[in-house]
C-alpha atoms as a PDB file:
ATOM      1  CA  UNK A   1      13.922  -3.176 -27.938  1.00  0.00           C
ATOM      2  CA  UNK A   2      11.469  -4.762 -30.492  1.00  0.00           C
ATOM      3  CA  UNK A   3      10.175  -8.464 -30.724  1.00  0.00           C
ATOM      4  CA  UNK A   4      13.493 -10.108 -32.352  1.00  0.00           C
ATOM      5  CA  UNK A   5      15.435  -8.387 -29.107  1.00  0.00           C
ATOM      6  CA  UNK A   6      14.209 -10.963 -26.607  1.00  0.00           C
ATOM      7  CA  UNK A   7      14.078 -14.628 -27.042  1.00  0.00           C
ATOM      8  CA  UNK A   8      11.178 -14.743 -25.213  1.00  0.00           C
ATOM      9  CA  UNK A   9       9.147 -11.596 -26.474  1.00  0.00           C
ATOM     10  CA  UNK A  10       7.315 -11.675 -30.065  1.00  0.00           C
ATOM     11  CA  UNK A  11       6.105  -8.497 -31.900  1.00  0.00           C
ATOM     12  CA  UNK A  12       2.543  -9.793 -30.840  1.00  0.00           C
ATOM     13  CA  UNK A  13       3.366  -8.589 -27.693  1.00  0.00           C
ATOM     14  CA  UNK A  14       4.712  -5.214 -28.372  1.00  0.00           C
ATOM     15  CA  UNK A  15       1.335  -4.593 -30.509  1.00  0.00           C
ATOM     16  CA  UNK A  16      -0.863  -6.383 -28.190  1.00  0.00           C
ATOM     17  CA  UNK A  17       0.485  -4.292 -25.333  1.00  0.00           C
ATOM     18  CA  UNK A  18       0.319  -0.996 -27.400  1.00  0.00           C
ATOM     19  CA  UNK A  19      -3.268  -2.099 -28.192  1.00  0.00           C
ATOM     20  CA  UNK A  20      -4.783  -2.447 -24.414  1.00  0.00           C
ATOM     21  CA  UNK A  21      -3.348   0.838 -23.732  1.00  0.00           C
ATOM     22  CA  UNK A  22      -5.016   2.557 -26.547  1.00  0.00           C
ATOM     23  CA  UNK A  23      -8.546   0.719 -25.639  1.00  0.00           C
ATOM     24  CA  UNK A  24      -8.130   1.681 -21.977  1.00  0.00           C
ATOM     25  CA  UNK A  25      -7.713   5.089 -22.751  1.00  0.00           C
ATOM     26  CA  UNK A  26     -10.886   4.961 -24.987  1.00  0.00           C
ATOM     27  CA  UNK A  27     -13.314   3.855 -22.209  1.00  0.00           C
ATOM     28  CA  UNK A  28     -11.899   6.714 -20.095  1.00  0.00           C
ATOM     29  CA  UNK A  29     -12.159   9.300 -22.190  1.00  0.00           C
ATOM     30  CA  UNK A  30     -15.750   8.088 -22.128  1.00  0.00           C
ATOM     31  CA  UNK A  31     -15.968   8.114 -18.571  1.00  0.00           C
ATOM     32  CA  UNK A  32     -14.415  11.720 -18.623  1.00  0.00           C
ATOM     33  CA  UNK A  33     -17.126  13.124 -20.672  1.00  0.00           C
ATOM     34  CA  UNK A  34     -19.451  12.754 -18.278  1.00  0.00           C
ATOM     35  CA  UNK A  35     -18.118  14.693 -15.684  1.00  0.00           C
ATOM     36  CA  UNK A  36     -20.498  17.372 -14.746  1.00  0.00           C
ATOM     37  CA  UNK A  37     -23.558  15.729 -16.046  1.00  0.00           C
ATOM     38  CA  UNK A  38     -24.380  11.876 -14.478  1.00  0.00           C
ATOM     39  CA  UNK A  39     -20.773  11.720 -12.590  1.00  0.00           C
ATOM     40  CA  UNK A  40     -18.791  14.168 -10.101  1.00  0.00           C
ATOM     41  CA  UNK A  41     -15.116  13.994 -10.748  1.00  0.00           C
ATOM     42  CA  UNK A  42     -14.489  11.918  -7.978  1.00  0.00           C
ATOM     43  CA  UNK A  43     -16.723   9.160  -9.031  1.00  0.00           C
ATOM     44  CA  UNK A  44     -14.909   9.464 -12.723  1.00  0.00           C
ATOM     45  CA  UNK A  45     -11.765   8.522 -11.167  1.00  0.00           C
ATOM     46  CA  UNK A  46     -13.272   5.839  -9.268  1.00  0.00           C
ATOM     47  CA  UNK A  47     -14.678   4.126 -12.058  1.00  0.00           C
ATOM     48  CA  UNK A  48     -11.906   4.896 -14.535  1.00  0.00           C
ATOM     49  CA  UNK A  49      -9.638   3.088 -11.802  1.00  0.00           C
ATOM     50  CA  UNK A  50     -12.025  -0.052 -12.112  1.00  0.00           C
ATOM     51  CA  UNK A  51     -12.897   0.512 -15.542  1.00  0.00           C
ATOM     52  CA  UNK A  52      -9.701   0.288 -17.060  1.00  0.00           C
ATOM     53  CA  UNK A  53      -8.192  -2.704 -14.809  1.00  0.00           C
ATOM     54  CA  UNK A  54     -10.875  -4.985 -15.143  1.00  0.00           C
ATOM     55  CA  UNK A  55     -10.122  -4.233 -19.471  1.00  0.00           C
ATOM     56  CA  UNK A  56      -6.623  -4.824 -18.988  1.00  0.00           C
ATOM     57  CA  UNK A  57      -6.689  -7.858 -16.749  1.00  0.00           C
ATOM     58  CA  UNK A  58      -9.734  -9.682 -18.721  1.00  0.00           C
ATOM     59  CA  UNK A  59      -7.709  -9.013 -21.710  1.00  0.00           C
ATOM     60  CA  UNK A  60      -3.938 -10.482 -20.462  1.00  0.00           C
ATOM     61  CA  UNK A  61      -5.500 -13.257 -19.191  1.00  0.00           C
ATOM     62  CA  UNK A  62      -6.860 -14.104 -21.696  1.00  0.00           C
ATOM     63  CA  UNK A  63      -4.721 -13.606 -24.237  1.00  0.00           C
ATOM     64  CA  UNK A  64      -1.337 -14.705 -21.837  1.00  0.00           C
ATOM     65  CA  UNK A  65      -2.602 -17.408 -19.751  1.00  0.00           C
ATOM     66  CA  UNK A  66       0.707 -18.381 -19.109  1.00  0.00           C
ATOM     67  CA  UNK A  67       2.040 -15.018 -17.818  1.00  0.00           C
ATOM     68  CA  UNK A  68       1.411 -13.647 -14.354  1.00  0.00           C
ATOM     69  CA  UNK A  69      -0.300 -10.145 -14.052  1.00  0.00           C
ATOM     70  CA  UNK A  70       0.520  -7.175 -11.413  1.00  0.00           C
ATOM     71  CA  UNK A  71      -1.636  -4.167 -11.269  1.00  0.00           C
ATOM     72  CA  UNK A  72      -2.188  -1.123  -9.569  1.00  0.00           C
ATOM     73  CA  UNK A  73      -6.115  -1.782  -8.878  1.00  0.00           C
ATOM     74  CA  UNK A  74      -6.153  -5.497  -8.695  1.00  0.00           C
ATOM     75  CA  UNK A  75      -5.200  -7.894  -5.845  1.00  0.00           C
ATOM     76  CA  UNK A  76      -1.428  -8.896  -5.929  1.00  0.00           C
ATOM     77  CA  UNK A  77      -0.328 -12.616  -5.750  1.00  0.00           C
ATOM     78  CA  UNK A  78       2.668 -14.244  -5.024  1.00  0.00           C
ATOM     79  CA  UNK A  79       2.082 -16.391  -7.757  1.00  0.00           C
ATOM     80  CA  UNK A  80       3.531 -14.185 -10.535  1.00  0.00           C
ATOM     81  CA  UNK A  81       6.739 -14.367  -8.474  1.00  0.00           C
ATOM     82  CA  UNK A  82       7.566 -18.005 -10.505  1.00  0.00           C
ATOM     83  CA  UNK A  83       6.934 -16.485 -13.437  1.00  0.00           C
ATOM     84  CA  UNK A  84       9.437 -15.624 -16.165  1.00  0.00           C
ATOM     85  CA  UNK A  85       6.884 -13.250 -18.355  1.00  0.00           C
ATOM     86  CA  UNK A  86       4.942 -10.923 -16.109  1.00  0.00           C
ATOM     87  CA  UNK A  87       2.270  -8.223 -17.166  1.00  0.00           C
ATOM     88  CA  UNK A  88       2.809  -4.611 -14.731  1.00  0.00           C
ATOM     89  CA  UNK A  89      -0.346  -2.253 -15.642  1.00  0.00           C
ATOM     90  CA  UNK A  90      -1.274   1.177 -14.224  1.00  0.00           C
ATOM     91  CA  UNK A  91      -4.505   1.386 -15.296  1.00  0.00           C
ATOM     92  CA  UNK A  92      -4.999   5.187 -14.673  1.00  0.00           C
ATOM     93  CA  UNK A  93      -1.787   6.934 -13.822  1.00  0.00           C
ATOM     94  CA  UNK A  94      -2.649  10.568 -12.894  1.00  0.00           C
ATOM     95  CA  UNK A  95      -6.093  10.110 -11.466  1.00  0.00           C
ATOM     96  CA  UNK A  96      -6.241  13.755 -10.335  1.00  0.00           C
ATOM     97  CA  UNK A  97      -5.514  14.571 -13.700  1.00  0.00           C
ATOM     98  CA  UNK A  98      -7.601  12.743 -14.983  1.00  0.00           C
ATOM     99  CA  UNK A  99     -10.869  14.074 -13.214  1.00  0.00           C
ATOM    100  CA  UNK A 100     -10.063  17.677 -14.071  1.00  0.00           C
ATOM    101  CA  UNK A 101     -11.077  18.135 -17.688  1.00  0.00           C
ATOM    102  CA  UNK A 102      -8.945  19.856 -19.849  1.00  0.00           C
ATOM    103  CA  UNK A 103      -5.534  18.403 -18.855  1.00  0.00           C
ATOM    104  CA  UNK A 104      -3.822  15.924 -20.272  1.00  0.00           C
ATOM    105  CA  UNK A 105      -0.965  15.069 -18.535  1.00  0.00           C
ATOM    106  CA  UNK A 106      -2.548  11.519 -17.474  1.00  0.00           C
ATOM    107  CA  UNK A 107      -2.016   8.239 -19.059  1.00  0.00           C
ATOM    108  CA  UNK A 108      -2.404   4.037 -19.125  1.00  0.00           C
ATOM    109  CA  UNK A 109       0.485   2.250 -18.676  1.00  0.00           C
ATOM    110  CA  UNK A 110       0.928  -1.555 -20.023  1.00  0.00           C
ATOM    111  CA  UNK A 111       4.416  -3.450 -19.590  1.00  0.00           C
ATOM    112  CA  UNK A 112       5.524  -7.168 -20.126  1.00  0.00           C
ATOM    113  CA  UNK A 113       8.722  -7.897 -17.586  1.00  0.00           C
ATOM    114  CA  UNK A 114      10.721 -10.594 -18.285  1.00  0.00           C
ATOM    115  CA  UNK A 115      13.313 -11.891 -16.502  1.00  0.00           C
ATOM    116  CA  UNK A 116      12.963  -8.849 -14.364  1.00  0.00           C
ATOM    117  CA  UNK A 117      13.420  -6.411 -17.094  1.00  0.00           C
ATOM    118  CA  UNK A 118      10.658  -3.927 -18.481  1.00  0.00           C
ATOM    119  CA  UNK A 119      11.001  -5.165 -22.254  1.00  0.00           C
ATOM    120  CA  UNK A 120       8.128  -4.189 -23.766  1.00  0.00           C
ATOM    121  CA  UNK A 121       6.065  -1.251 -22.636  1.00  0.00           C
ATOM    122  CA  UNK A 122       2.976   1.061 -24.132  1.00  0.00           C
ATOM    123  CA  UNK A 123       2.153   4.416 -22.507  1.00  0.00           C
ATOM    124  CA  UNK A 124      -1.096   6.228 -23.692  1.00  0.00           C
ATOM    125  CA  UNK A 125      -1.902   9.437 -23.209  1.00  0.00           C
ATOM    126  CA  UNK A 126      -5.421   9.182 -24.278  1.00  0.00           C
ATOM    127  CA  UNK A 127      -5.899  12.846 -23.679  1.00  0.00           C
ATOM    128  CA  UNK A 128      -3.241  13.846 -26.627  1.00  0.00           C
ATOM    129  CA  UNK A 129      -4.582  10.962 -28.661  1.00  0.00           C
ATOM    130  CA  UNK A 130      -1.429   9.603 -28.181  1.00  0.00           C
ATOM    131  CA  UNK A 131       0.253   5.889 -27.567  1.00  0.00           C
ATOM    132  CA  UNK A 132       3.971   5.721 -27.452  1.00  0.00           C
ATOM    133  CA  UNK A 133       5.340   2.345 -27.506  1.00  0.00           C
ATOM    134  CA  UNK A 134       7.696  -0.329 -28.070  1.00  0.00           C
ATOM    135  CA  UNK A 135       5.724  -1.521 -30.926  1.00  0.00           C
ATOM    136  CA  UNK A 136       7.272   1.146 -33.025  1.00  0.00           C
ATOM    137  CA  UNK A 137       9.974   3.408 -31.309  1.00  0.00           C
ATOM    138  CA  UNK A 138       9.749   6.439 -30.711  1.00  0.00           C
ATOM    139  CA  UNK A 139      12.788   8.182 -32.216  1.00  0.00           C
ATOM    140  CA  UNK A 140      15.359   9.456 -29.714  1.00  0.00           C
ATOM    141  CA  UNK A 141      14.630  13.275 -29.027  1.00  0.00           C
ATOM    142  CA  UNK A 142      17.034  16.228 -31.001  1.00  0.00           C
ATOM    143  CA  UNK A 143      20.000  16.865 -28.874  1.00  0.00           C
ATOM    144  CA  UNK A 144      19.573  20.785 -27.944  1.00  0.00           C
ATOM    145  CA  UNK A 145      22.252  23.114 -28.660  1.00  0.00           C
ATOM    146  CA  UNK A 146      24.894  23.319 -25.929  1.00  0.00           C
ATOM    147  CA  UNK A 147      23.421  26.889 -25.312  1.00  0.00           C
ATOM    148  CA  UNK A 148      20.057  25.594 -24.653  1.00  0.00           C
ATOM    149  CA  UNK A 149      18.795  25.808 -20.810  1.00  0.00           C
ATOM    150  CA  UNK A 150      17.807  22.116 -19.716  1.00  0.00           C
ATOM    151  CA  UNK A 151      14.238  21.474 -18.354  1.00  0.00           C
ATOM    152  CA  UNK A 152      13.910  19.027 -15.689  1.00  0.00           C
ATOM    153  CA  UNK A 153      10.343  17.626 -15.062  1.00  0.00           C
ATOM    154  CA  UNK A 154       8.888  17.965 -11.997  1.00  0.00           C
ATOM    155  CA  UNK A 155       5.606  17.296  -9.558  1.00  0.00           C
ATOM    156  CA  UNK A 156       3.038  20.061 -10.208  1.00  0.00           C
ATOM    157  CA  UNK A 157       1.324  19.415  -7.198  1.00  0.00           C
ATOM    158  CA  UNK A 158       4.673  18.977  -4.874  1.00  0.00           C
ATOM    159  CA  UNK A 159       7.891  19.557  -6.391  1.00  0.00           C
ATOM    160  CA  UNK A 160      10.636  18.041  -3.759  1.00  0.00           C
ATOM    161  CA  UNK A 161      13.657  19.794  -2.879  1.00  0.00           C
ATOM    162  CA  UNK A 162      15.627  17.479  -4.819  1.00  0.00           C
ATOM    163  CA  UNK A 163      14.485  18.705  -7.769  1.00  0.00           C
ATOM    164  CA  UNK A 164      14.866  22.342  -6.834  1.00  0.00           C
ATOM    165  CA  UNK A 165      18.477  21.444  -6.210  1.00  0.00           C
ATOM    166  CA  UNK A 166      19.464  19.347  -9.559  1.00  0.00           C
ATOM    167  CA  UNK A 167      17.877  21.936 -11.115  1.00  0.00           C
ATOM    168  CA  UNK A 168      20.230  25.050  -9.338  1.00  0.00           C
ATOM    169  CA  UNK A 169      23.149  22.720  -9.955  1.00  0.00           C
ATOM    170  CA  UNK A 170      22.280  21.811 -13.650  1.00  0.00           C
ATOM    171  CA  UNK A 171      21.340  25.573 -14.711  1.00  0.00           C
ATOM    172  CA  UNK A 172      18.119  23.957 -15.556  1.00  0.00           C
ATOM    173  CA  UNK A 173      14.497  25.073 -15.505  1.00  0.00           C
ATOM    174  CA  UNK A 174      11.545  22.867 -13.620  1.00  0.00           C
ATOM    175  CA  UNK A 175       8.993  21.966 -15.356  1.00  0.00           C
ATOM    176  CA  UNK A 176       5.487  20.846 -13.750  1.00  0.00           C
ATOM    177  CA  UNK A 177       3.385  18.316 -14.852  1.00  0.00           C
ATOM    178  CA  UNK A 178       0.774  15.368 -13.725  1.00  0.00           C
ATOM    179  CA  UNK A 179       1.356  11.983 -13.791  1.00  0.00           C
ATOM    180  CA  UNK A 180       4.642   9.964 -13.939  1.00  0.00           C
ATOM    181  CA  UNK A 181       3.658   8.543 -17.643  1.00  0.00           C
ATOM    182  CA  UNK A 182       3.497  12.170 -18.523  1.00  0.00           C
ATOM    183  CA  UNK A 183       6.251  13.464 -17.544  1.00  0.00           C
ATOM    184  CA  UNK A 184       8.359  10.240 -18.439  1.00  0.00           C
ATOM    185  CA  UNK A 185       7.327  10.612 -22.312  1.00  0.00           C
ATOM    186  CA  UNK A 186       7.489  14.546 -21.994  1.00  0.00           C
ATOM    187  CA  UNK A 187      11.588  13.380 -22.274  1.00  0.00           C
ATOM    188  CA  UNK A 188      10.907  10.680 -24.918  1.00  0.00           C
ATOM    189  CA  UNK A 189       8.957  13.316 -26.953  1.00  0.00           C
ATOM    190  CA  UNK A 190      11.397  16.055 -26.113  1.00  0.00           C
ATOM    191  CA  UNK A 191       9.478  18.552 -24.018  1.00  0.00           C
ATOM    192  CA  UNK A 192      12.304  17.848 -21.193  1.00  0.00           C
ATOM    193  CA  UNK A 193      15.314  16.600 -20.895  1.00  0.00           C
ATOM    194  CA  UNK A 194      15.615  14.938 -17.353  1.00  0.00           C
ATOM    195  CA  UNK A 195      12.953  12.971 -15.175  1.00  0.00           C
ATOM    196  CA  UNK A 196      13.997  11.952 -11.942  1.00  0.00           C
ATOM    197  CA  UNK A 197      12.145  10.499  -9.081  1.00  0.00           C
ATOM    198  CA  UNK A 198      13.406   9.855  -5.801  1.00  0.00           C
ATOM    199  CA  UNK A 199      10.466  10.239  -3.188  1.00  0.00           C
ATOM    200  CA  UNK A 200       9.216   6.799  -3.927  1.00  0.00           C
ATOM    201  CA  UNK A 201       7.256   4.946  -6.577  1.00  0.00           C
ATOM    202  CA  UNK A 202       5.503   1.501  -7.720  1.00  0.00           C
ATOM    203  CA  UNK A 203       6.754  -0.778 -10.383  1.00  0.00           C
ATOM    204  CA  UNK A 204       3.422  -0.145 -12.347  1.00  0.00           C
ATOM    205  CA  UNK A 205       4.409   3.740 -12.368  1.00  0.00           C
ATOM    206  CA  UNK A 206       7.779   3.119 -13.891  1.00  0.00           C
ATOM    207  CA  UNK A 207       7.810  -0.180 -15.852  1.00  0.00           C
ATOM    208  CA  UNK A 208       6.213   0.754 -19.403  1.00  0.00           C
ATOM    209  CA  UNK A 209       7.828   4.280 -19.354  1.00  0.00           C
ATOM    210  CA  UNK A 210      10.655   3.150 -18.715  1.00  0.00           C
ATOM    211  CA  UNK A 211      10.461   0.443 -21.853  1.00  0.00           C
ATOM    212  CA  UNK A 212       9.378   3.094 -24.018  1.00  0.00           C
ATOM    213  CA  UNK A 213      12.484   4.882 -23.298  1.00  0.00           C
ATOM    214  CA  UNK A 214      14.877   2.377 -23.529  1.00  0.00           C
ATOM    215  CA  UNK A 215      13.616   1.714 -26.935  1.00  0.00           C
ATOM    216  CA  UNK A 216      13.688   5.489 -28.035  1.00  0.00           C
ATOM    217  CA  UNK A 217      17.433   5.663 -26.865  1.00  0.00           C
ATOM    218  CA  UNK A 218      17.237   7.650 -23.723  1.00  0.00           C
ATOM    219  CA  UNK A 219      19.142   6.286 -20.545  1.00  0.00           C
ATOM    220  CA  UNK A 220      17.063   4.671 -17.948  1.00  0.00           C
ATOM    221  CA  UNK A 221      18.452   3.361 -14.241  1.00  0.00           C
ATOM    222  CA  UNK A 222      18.019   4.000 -10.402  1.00  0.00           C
ATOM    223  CA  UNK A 223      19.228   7.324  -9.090  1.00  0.00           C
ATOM    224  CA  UNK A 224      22.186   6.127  -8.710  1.00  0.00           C
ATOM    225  CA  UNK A 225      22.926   4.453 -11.444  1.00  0.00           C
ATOM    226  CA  UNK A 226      22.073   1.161 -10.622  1.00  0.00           C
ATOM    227  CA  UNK A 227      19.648  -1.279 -13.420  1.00  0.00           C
ATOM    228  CA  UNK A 228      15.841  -1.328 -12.746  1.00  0.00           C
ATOM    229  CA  UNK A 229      14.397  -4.606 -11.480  1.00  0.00           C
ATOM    230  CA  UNK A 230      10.915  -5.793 -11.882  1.00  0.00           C
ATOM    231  CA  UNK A 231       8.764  -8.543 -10.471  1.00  0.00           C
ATOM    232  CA  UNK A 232      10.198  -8.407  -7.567  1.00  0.00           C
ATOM    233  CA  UNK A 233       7.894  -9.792  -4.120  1.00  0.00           C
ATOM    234  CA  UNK A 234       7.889  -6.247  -2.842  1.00  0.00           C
ATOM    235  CA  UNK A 235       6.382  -3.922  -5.968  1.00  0.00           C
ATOM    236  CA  UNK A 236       8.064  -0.768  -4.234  1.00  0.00           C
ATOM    237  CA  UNK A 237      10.633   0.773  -6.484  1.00  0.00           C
ATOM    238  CA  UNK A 238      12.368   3.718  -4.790  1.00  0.00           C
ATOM    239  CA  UNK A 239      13.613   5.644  -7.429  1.00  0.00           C
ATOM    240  CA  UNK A 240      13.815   6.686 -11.022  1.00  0.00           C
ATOM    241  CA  UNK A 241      15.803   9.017 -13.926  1.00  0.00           C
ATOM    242  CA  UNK A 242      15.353   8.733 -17.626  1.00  0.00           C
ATOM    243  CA  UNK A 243      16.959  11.294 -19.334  1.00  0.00           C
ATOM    244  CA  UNK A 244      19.170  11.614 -22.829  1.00  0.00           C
ATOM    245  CA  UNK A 245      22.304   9.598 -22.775  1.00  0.00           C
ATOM    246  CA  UNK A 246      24.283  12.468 -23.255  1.00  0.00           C
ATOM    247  CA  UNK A 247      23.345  13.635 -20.104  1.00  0.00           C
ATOM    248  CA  UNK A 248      23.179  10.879 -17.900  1.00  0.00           C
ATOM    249  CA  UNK A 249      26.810  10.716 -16.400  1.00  0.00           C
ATOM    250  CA  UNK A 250      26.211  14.431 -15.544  1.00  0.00           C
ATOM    251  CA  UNK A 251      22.826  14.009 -14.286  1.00  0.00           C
ATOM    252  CA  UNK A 252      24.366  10.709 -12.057  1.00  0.00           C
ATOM    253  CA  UNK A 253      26.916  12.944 -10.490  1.00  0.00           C
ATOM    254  CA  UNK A 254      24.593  15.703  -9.736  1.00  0.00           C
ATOM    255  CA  UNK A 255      22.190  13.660  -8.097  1.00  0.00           C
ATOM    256  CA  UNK A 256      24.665  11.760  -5.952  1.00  0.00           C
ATOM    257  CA  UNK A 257      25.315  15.576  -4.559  1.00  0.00           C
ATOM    258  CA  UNK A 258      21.827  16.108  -4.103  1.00  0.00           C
ATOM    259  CA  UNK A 259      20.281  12.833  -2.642  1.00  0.00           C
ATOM    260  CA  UNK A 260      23.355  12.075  -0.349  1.00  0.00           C
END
């Protein structure tokens, strides 16, 4: 999924996009440092929120005039709907995460839709100086040996039931972690092998993961199967699994047990 894959995407945008994450994640690392001296935690998540999506959005518009923007902390419009290139940012995904210093399992998340698909996509996990994107691929993760126990990433706050059960039926060990950026490129980097969401989620918490995965080779779809749409008039997006192709038609059926 690089710049030549889409007529309408250039490798400006995969670097561009790869680029806003990083600075985002700068200006709230700077935020985080002052937690516990001129900020309480709470007002470090507030500003990061604010912070980081006034960045992002001064930046796309700028730079994409043309394209329409949706993001988590700014004020949706209807406008982007007639728009074939559309800019989905999470400016801070994980903000409890993020205001407890010393984890990094918190990230930024910037994604160009077109068309309805999430083409290009940057996740940064600013925390793990870190940006994974479609700029340059991440390489598909080792397959394990067949021997190997399977980790499925989960809530570490509330795990659902779901999980619990994919996991009993898979053989597979949970695995808990923050934010949905995190544990989406905890598969891409191999540190698990399945994410699955079911309980509900935003196209800004799915749309550059799920880019970044598609470009490193792992499967990406609804729970059951079905493609992943974006820009659509009503941001909700239900449900999620990225996981090694290998896996996926096993994963499918197992979650088709668990979710009916």
């Amino acid at each position: 999924m690089t710049g030549s894959g889409h007529p309408r995407v250039t490798q400006a945008d995969h670097d561009r996009a790869a680029e806003l994450a990083r600075q985002a994640g700068e200006v709230l690392l700077t935020l985080r440092k002052r937690i516990g001296d001129d900020l309480t935690a709470d007002q470090a998540r507030d500003q990061g929120d604010k912070s980081s999506h006034e960045l992002l959005a001064a930046a796309i518009t700028e730079l994409f005039p043309d394209d329409g923007l949706l993001s988590e902390e700014g004020k949706d419009s209807s406008e982007r709907l007639g728009r074939e290139r559309v800019w989905i940012v999470d400016p801070l995904d994980g903000t409890r995460e993020f205001g407890e210093p010393g984890r990094d399992d918190w990230a930024v998340h910037v994604a160009l839709s077109v068309a309805h698909e999430a083409v290009v996509g940057a996740v940064a996990l600013p925390a793990r100086s870190l940006v994974l994107s479609t700029c340059n691929p991440p390489s598909a993760p080792a397959r394990p040996s067949v021997d190997e126990e399977l980790r499925v990433v989960v809530s570490r706050t509330r795990p659902p039931q779901s999980a619990e059960r994919l996991s009993e039926l898979l053989g597979a060990r949970m695995v808990p972690m923050g934010s949905a950026g995190a544990k989406a490129m905890a598969v891409v980097l191999g540190d698990a092998d399945i994410y699955f969401h079911a309980g509900g989620q935003y196209e800004w918490d799915s749309a550059a993961p799920v880019a970044v995965a598609a470009s490193a080779g792992l499967h990406v779809s609804r729970t059951d199967g079905s493609p992943l749409r974006y820009n659509q008039a009503n941001p909700w997006l239900p449900d999620l699994l990225i996981c090694r192709k290998d896996l996926a038609e096993r994963v499918l059926d197992g979650l088709a047990q668990v979710l009916a």
